[in-house]
C-alpha atoms as a PDB file:
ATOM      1  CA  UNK A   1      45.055  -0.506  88.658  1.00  0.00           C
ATOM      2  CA  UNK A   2      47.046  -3.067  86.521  1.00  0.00           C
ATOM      3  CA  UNK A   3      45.620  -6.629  86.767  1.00  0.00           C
ATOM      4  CA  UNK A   4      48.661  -9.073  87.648  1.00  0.00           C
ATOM      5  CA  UNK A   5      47.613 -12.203  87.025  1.00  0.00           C
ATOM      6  CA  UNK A   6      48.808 -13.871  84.071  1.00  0.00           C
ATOM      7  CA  UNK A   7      46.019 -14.166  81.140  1.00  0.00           C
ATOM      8  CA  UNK A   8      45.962 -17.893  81.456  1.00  0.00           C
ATOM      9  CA  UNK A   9      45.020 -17.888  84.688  1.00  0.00           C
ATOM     10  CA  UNK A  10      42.193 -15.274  84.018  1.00  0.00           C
ATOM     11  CA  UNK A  11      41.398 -17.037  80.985  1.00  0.00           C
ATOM     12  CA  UNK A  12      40.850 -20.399  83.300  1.00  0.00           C
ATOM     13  CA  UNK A  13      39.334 -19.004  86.129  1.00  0.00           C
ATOM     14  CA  UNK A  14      37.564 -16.026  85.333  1.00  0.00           C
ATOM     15  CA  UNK A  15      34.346 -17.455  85.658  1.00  0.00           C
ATOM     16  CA  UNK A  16      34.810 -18.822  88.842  1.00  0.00           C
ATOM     17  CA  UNK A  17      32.050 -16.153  89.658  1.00  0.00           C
ATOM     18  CA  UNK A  18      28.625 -15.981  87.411  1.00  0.00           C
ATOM     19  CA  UNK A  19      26.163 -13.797  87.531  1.00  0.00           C
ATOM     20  CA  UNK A  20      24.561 -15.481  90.445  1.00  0.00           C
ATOM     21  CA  UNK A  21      27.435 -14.568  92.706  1.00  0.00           C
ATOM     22  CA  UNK A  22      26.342 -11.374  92.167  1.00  0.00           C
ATOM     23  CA  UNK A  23      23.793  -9.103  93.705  1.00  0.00           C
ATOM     24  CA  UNK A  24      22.930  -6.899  90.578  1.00  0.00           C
ATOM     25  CA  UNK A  25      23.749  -7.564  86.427  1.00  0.00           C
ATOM     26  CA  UNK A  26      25.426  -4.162  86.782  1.00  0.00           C
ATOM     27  CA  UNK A  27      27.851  -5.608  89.520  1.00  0.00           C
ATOM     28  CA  UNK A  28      28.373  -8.850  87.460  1.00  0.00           C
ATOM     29  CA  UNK A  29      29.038  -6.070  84.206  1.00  0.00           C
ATOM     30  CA  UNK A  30      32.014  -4.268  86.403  1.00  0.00           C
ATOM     31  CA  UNK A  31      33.653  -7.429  87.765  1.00  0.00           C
ATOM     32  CA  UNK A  32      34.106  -8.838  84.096  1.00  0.00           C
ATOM     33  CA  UNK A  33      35.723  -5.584  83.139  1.00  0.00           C
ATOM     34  CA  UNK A  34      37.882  -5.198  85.672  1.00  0.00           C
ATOM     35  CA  UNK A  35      41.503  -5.421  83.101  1.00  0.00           C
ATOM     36  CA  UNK A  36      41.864  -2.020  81.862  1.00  0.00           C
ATOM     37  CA  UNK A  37      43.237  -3.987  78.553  1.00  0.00           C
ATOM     38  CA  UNK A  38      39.452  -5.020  78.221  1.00  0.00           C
ATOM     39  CA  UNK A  39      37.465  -1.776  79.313  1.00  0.00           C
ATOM     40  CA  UNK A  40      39.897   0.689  77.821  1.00  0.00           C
ATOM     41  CA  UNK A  41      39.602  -1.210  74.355  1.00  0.00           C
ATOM     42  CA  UNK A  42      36.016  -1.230  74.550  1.00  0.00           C
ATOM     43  CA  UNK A  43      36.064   2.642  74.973  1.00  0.00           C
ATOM     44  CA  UNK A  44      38.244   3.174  72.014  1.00  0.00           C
ATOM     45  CA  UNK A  45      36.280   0.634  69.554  1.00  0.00           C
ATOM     46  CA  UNK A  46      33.583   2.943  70.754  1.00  0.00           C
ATOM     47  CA  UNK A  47      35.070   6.027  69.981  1.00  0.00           C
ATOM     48  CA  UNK A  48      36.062   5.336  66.358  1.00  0.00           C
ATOM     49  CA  UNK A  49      32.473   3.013  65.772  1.00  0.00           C
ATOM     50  CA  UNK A  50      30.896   6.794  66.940  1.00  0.00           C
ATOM     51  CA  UNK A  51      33.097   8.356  63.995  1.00  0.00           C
ATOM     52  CA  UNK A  52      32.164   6.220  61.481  1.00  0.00           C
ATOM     53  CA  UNK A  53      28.586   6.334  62.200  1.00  0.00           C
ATOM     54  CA  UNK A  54      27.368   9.234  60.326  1.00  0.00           C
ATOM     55  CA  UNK A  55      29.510   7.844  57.413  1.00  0.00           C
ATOM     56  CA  UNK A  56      27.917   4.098  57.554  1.00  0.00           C
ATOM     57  CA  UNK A  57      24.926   5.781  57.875  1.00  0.00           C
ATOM     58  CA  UNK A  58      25.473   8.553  54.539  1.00  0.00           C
ATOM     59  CA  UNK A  59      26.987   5.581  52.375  1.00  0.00           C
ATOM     60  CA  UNK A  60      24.149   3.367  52.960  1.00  0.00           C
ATOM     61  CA  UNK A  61      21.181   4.908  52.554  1.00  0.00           C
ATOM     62  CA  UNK A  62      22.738   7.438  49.886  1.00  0.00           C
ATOM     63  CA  UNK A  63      24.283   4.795  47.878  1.00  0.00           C
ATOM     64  CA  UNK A  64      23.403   1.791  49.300  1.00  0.00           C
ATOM     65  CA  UNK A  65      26.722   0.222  50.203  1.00  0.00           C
ATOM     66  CA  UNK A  66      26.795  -1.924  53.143  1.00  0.00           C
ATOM     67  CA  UNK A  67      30.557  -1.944  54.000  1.00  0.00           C
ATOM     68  CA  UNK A  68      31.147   1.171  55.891  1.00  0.00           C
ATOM     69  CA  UNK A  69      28.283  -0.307  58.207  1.00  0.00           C
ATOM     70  CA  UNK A  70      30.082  -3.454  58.556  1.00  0.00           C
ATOM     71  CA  UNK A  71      33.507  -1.715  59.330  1.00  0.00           C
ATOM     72  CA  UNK A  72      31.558   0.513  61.947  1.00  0.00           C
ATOM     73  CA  UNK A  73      29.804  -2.400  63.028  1.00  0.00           C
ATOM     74  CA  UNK A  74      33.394  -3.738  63.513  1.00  0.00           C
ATOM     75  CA  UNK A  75      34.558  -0.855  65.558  1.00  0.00           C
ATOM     76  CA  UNK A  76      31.567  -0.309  67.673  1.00  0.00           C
ATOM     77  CA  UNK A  77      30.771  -4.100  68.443  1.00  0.00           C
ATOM     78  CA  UNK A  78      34.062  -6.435  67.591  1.00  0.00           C
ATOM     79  CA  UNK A  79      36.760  -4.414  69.420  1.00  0.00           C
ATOM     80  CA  UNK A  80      34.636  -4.995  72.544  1.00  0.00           C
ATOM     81  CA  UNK A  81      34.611  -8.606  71.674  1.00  0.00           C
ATOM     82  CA  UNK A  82      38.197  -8.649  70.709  1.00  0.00           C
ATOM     83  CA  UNK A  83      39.448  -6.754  74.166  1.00  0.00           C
ATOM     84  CA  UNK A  84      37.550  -9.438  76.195  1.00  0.00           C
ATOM     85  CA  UNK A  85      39.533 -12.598  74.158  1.00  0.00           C
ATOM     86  CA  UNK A  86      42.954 -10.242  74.167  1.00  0.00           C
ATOM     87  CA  UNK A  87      42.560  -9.193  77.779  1.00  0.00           C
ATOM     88  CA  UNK A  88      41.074 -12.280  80.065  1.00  0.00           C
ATOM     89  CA  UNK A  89      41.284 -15.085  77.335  1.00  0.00           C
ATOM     90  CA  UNK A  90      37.604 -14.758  77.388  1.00  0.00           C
ATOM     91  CA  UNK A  91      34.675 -14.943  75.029  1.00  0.00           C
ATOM     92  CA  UNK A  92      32.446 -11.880  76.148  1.00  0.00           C
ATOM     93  CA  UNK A  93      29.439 -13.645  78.500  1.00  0.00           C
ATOM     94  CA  UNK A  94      27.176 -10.828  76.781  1.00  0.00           C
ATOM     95  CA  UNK A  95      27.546 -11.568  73.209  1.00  0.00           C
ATOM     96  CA  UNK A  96      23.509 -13.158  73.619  1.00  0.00           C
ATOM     97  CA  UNK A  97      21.985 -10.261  74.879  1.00  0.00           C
ATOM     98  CA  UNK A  98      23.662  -7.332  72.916  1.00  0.00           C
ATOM     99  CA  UNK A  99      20.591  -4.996  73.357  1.00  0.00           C
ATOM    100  CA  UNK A 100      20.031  -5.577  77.353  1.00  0.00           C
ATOM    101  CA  UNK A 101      23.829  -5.255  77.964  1.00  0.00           C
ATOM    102  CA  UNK A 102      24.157  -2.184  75.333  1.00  0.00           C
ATOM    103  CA  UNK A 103      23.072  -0.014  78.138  1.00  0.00           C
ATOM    104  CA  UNK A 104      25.903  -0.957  80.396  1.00  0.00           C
ATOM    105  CA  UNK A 105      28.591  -0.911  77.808  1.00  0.00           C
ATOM    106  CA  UNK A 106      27.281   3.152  77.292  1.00  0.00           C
ATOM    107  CA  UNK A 107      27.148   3.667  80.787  1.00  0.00           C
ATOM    108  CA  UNK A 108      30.897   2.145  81.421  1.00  0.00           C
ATOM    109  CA  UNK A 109      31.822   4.238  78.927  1.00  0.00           C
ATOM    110  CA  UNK A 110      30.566   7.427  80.347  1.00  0.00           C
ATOM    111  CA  UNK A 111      32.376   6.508  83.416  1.00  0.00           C
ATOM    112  CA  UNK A 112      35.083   6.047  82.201  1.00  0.00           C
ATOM    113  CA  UNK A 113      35.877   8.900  79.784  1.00  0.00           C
ATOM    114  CA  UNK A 114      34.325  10.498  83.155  1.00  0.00           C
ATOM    115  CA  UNK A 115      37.538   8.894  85.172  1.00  0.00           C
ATOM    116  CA  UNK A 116      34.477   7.406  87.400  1.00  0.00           C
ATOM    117  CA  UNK A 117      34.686   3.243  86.578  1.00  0.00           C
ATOM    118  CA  UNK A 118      37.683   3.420  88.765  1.00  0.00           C
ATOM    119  CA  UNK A 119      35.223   3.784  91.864  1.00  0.00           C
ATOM    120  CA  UNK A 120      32.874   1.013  90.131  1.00  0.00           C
ATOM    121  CA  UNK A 121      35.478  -1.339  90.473  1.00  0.00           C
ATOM    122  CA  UNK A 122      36.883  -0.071  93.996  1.00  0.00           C
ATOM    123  CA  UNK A 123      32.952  -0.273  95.065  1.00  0.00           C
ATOM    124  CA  UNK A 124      32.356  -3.790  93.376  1.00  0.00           C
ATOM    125  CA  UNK A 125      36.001  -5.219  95.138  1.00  0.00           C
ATOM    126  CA  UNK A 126      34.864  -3.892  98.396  1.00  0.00           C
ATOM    127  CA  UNK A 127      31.780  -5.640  98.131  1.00  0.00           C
ATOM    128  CA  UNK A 128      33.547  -8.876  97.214  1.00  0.00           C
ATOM    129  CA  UNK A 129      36.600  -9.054  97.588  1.00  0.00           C
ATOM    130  CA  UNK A 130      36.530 -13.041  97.477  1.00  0.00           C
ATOM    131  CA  UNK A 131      36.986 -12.459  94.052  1.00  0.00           C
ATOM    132  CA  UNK A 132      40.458 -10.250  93.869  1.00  0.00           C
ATOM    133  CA  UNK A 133      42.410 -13.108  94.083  1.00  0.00           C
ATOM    134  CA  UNK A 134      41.558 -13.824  89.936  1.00  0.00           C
ATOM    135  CA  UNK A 135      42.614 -10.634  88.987  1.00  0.00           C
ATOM    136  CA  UNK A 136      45.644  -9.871  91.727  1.00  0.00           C
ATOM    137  CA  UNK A 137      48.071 -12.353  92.830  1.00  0.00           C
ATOM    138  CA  UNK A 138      48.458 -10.711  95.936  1.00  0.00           C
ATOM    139  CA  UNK A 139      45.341 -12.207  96.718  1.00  0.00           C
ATOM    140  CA  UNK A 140      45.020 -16.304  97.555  1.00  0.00           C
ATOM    141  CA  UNK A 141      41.913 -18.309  95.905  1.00  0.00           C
ATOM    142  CA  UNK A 142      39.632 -19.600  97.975  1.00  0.00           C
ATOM    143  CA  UNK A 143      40.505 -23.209  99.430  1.00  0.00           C
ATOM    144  CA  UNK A 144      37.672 -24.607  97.318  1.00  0.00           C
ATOM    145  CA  UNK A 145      39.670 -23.464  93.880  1.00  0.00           C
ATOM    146  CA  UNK A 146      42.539 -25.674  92.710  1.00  0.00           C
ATOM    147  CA  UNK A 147      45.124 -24.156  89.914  1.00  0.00           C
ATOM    148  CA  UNK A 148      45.267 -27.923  89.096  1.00  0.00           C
ATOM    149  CA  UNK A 149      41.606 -28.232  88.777  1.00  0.00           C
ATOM    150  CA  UNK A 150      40.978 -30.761  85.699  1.00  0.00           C
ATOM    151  CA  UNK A 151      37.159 -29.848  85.516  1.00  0.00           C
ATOM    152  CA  UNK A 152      37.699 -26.053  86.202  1.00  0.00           C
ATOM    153  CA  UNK A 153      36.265 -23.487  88.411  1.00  0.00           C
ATOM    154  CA  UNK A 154      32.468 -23.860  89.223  1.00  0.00           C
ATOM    155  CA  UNK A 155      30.660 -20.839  90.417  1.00  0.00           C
ATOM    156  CA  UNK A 156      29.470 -21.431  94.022  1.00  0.00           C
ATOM    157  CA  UNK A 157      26.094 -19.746  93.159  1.00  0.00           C
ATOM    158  CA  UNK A 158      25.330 -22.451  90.678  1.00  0.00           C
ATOM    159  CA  UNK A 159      23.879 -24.643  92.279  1.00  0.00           C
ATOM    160  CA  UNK A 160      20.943 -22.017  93.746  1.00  0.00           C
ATOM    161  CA  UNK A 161      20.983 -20.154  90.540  1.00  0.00           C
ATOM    162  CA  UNK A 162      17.678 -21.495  89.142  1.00  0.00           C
ATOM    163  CA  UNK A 163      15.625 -19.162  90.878  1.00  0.00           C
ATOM    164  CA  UNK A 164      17.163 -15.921  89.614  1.00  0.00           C
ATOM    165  CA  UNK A 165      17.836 -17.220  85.904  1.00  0.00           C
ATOM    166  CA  UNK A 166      14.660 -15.654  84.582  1.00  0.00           C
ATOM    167  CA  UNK A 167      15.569 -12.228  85.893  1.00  0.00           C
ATOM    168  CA  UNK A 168      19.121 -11.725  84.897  1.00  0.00           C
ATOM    169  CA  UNK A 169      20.525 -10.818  81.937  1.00  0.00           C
ATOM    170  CA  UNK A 170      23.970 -12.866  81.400  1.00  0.00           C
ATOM    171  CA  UNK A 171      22.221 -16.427  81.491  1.00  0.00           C
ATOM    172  CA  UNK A 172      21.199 -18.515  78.204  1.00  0.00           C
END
């Protein structure tokens, strides 16, 4: 499913929707990974970071060069970073909590190379589909969203969000 907004339109109303909107971190996860640009890229930094591991690892404790770790460092972490910036004009929201999100950067993986993210993002649109309309221009914004908006897109969950900040993972 090819995304058909423009990526200045993602890139300025993307997050419209926060975690809060949300009813899980995993949910939150899917809907910012939506552009196959960004989740595809992520799998493929993974899959070369994997293939350099075992070499990282050999020339750094063998001979005690750093830069293989750094280029599979690169791979396995930067692409990811890079596919959110190329794909939605978009600094990744997770960059903060790299350990607590690693788990659902594996698992998308894994459903992907499984052909199974497909249904995570069918499931997640189904859920809430108010928030189609930022990555298909089929779909209209919401009345409260102007594309002439000087201040930008403010998540409606915002404003309640202080009670869940403590127990989600994509908040500073």
């Amino acid at each position: 499913m090819a995304v058909t907004t423009t990526w200045k339109f993602r890139q300025k109303y993307l997050n419209t929707y926060s975690v809060d909107d949300f009813e899980n971190d995993w949910e939150y996860f899917v809907y910012l990974h939506v552009n196959p640009a960004v989740h595809w890229l992520h799998l493929a930094g993974t899959i070369v970071g994997l293939s350099l591991f075992p070499w990282a690892m050999y020339r750094l404790f063998w001979h005690w060069e750093l830069l293989p770790t750094v280029i599979y460092t690169f791979f396995y972490y930067g692409v990811g970073f890079i596919s959110h910036w190329t794909g939605d004009g978009q600094v990744s929201k997770t960059w903060k909590q790299l350990g607590q999100t690693y788990v659902y950067a594996v698992r998308m993986n894994i459903r992907l190379v499984k052909g199974q993210f497909r249904k995570d993002i069918a499931g997640m649109f189904l859920k809430y589909p108010q928030t189609r309309w930022v990555y298909f221009k089929e779909y209209a914004p919401p009345a409260e969203v102007s594309e002439f908006s000087d201040s930008g897109p403010t998540s409606r969950a915002r404003a309640s969000k202080k009670s869940r900040n403590s127990d989600n993972l994509f908040t500073s």
